[in-house]
N, C-alpha and C. Protein backbone atom coordinates (compact mmCIF):
# COMPACT_ATOMS: atom_id res chain seq x y z
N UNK A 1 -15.39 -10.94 -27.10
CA UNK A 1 -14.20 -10.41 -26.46
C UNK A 1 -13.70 -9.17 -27.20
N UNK A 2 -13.08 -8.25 -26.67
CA UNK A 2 -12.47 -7.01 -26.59
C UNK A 2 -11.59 -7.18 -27.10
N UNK A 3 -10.58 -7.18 -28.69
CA UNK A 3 -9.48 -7.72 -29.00
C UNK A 3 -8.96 -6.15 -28.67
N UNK A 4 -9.40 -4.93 -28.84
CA UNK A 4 -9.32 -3.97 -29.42
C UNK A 4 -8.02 -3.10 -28.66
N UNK A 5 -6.99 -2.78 -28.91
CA UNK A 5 -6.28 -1.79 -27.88
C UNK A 5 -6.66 -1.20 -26.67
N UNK A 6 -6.59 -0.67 -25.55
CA UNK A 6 -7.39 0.33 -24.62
C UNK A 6 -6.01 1.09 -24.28
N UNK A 7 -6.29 2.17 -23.77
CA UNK A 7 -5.57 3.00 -22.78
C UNK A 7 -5.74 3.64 -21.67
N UNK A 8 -4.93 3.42 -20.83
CA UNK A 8 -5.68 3.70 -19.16
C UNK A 8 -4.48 4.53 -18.33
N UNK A 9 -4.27 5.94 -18.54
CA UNK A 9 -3.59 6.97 -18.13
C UNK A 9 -2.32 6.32 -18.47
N UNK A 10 -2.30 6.36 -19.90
CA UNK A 10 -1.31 6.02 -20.97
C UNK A 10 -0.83 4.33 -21.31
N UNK A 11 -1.27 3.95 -20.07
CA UNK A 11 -0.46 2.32 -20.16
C UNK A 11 -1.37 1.69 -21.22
N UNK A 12 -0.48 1.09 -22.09
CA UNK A 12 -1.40 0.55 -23.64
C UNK A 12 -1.75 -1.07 -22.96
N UNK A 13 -3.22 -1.33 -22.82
CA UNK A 13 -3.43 -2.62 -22.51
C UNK A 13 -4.57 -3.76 -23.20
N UNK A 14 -4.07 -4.42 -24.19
CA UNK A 14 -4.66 -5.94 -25.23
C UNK A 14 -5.02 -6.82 -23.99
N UNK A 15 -6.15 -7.52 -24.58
CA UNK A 15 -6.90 -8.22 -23.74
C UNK A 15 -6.38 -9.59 -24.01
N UNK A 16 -6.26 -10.63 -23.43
CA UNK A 16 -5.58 -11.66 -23.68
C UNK A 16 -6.74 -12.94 -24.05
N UNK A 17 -6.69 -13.35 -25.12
CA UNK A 17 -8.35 -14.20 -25.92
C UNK A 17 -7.93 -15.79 -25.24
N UNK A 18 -8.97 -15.54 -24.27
CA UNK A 18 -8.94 -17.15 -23.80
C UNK A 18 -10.45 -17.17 -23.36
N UNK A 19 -10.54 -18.39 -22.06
CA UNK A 19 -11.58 -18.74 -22.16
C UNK A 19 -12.09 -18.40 -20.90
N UNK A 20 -12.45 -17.53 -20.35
CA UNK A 20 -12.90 -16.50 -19.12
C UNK A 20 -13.89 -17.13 -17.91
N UNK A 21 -14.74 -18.21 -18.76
CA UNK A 21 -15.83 -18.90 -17.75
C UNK A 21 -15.62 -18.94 -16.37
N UNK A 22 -15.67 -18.52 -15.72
CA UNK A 22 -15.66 -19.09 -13.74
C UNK A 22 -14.54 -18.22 -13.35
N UNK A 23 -14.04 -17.51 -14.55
CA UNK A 23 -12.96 -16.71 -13.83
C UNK A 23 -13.60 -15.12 -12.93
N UNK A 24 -12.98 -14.75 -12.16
CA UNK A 24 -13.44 -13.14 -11.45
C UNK A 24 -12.63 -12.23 -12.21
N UNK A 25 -11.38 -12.12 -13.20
CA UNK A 25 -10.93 -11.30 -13.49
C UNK A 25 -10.52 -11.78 -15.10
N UNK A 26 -9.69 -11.08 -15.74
CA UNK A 26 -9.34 -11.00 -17.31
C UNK A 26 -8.08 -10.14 -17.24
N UNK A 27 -7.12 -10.81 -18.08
CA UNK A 27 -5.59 -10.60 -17.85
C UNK A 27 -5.68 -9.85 -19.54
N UNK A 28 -4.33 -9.14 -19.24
CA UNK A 28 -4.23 -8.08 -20.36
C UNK A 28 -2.79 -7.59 -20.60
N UNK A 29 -1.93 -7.67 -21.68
CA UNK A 29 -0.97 -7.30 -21.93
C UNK A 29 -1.03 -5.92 -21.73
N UNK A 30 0.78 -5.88 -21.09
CA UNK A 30 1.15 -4.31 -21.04
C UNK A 30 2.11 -4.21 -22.41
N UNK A 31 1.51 -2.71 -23.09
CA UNK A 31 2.79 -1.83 -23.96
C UNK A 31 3.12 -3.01 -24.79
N UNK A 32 2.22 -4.79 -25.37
CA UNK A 32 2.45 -5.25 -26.57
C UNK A 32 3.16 -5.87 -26.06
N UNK A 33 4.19 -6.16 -24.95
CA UNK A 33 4.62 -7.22 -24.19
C UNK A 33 3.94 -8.54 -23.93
N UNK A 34 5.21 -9.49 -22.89
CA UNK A 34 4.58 -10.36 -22.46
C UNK A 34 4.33 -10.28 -21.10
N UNK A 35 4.50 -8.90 -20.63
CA UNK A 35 4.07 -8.41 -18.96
C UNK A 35 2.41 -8.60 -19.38
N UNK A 36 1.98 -8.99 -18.09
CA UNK A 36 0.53 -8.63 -18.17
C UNK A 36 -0.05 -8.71 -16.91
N UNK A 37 -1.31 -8.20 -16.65
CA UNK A 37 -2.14 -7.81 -15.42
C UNK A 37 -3.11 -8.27 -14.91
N UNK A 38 -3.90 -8.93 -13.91
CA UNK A 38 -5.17 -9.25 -14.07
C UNK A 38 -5.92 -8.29 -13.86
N UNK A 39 -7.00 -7.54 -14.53
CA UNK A 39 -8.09 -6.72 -13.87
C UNK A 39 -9.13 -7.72 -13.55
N UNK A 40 -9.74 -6.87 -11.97
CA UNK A 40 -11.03 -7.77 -12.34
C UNK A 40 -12.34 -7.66 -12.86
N UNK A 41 -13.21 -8.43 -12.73
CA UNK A 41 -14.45 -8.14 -14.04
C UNK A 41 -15.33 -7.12 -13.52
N UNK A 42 -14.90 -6.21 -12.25
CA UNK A 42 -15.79 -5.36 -11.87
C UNK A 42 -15.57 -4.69 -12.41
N UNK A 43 -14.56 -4.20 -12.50
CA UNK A 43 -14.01 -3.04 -13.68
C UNK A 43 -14.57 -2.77 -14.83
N UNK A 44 -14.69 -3.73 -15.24
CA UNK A 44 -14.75 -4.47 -17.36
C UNK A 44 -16.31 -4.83 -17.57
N UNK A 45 -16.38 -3.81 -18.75
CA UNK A 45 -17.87 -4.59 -19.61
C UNK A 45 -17.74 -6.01 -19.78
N UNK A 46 -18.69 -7.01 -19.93
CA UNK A 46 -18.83 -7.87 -20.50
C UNK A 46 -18.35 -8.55 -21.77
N UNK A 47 -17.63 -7.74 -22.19
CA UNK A 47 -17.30 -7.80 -23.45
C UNK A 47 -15.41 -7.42 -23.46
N UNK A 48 -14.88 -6.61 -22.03
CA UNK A 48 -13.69 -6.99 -21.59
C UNK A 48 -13.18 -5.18 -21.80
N UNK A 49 -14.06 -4.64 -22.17
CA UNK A 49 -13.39 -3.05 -22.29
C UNK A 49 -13.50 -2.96 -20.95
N UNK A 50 -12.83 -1.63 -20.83
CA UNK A 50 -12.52 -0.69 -19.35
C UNK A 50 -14.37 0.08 -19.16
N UNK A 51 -14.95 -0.12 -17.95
CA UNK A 51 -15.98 0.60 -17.92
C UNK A 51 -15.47 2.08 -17.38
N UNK A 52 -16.45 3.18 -18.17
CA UNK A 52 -15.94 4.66 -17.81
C UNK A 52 -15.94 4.84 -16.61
N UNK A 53 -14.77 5.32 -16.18
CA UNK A 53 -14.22 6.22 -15.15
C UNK A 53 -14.28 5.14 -14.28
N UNK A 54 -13.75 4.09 -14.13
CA UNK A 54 -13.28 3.00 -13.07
C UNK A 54 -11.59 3.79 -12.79
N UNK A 55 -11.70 3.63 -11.32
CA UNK A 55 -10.41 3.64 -11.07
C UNK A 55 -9.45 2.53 -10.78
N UNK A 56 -8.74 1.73 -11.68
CA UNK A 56 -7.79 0.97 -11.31
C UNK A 56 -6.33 0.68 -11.24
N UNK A 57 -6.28 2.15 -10.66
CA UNK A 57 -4.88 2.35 -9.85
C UNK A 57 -4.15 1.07 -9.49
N UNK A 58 -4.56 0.81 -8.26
CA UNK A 58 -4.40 -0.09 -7.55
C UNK A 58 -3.57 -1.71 -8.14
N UNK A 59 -4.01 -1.70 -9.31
CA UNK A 59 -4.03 -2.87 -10.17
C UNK A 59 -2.52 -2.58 -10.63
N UNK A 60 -2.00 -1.46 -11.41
CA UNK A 60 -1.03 -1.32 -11.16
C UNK A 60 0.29 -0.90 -10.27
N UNK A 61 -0.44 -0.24 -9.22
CA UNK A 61 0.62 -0.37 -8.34
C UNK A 61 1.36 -1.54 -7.84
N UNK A 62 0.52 -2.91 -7.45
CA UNK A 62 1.27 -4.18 -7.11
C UNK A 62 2.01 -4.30 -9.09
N UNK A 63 1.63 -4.03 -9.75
CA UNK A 63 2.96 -4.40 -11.21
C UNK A 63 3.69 -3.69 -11.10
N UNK A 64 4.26 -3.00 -10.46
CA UNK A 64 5.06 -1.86 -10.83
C UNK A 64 6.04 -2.44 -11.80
N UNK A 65 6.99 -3.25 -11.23
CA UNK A 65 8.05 -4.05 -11.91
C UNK A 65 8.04 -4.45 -13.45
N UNK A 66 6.33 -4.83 -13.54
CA UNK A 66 5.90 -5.19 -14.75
C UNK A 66 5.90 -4.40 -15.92
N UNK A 67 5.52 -2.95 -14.80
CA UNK A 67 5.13 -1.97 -16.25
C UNK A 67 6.91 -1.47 -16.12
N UNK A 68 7.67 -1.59 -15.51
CA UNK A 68 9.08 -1.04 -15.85
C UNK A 68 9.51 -1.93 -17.15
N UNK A 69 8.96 -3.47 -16.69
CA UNK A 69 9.99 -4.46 -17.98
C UNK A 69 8.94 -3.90 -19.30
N UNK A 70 7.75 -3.66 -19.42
CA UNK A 70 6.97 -3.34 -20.36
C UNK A 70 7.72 -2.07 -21.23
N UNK A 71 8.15 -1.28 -20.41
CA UNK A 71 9.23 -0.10 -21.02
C UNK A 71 8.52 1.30 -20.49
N UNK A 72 7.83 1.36 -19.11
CA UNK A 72 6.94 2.51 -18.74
C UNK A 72 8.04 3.13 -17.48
N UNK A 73 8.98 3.69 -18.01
CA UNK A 73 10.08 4.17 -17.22
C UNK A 73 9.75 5.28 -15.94
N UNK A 74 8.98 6.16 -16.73
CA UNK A 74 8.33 7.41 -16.38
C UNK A 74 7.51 7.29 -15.20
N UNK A 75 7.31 7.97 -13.99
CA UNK A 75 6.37 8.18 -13.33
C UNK A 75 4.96 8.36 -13.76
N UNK A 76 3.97 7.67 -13.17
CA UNK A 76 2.61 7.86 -13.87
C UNK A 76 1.82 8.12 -12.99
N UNK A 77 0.96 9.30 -12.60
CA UNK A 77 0.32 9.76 -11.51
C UNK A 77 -0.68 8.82 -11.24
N UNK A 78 -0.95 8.71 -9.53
CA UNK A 78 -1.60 7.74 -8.94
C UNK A 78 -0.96 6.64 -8.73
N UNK A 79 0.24 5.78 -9.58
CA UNK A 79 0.37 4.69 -10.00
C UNK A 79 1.87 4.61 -9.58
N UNK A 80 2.87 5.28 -10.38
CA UNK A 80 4.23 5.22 -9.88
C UNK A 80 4.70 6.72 -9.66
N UNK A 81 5.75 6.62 -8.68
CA UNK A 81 5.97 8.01 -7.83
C UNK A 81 7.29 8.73 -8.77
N UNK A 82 7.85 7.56 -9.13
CA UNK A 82 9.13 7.49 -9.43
C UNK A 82 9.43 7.22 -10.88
N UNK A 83 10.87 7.50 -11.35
CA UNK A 83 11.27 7.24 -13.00
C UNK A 83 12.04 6.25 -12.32
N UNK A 84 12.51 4.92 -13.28
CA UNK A 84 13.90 4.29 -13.09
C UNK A 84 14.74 5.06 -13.32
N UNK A 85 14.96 5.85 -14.05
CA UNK A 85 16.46 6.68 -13.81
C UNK A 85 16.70 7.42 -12.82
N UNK A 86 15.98 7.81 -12.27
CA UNK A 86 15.93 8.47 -10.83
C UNK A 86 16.62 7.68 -9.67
C-alpha cells in the first residue's frame, strides 16, 4: 500500500491502510482530515498511487462539501466553480 502523500490539482490526498480485497475502489483522506473520498481502482496502481494523467474530476465534484470541511475554500479548475466566500 501507498502510505505516501499524493497531490491531484492541489487537493493533498493519504491513502487510508485497510484491507482492500473484493473492494472496486480505495478511500483516501482529504488535506489530513477526516473528509475522505472513494477513488476507484481504475484510476490507481496496484499499489494505490494515482496512475499518470487519470482524470478524476468527477470524484470530486460529488465531495464538494467535503473538500470545503477539508479547508479547500478556493475554486479549483474542473472541480469547483466557486470560493465559499463568494
Amino acid at each position: 500500500m501507498n502510505k505516501l502523500i499524493q497531490f491531484y490539482k492541489g487537493i493533498r490526498l493519504e491513502l487510508i491502510k485497510r484491507n482492500y480485497k473484493g473492494y472496486l475502489a480505495k478511500r483516501f483522506t482529504l488535506n489530513g482530515t477526516n473528509q475522505n473520498v472513494w477513488i476507484p481502482n481504475k484510476h490507481l496502481e496496484p499499489n494505490g498511487a494515482l496512475k499518470e494523467g487519470e482524470n478524476i474530476d468527477y470524484v470530486f465534484r460529488k465531495a464538494k462539501r467535503q473538500l470545503e470541511i477539508a479547508g479547500y475554500s478556493q475554486a479549483i479548475v474542473g472541480i469547483k466553480k466557486r470560493s465559499v466566500d463568494a
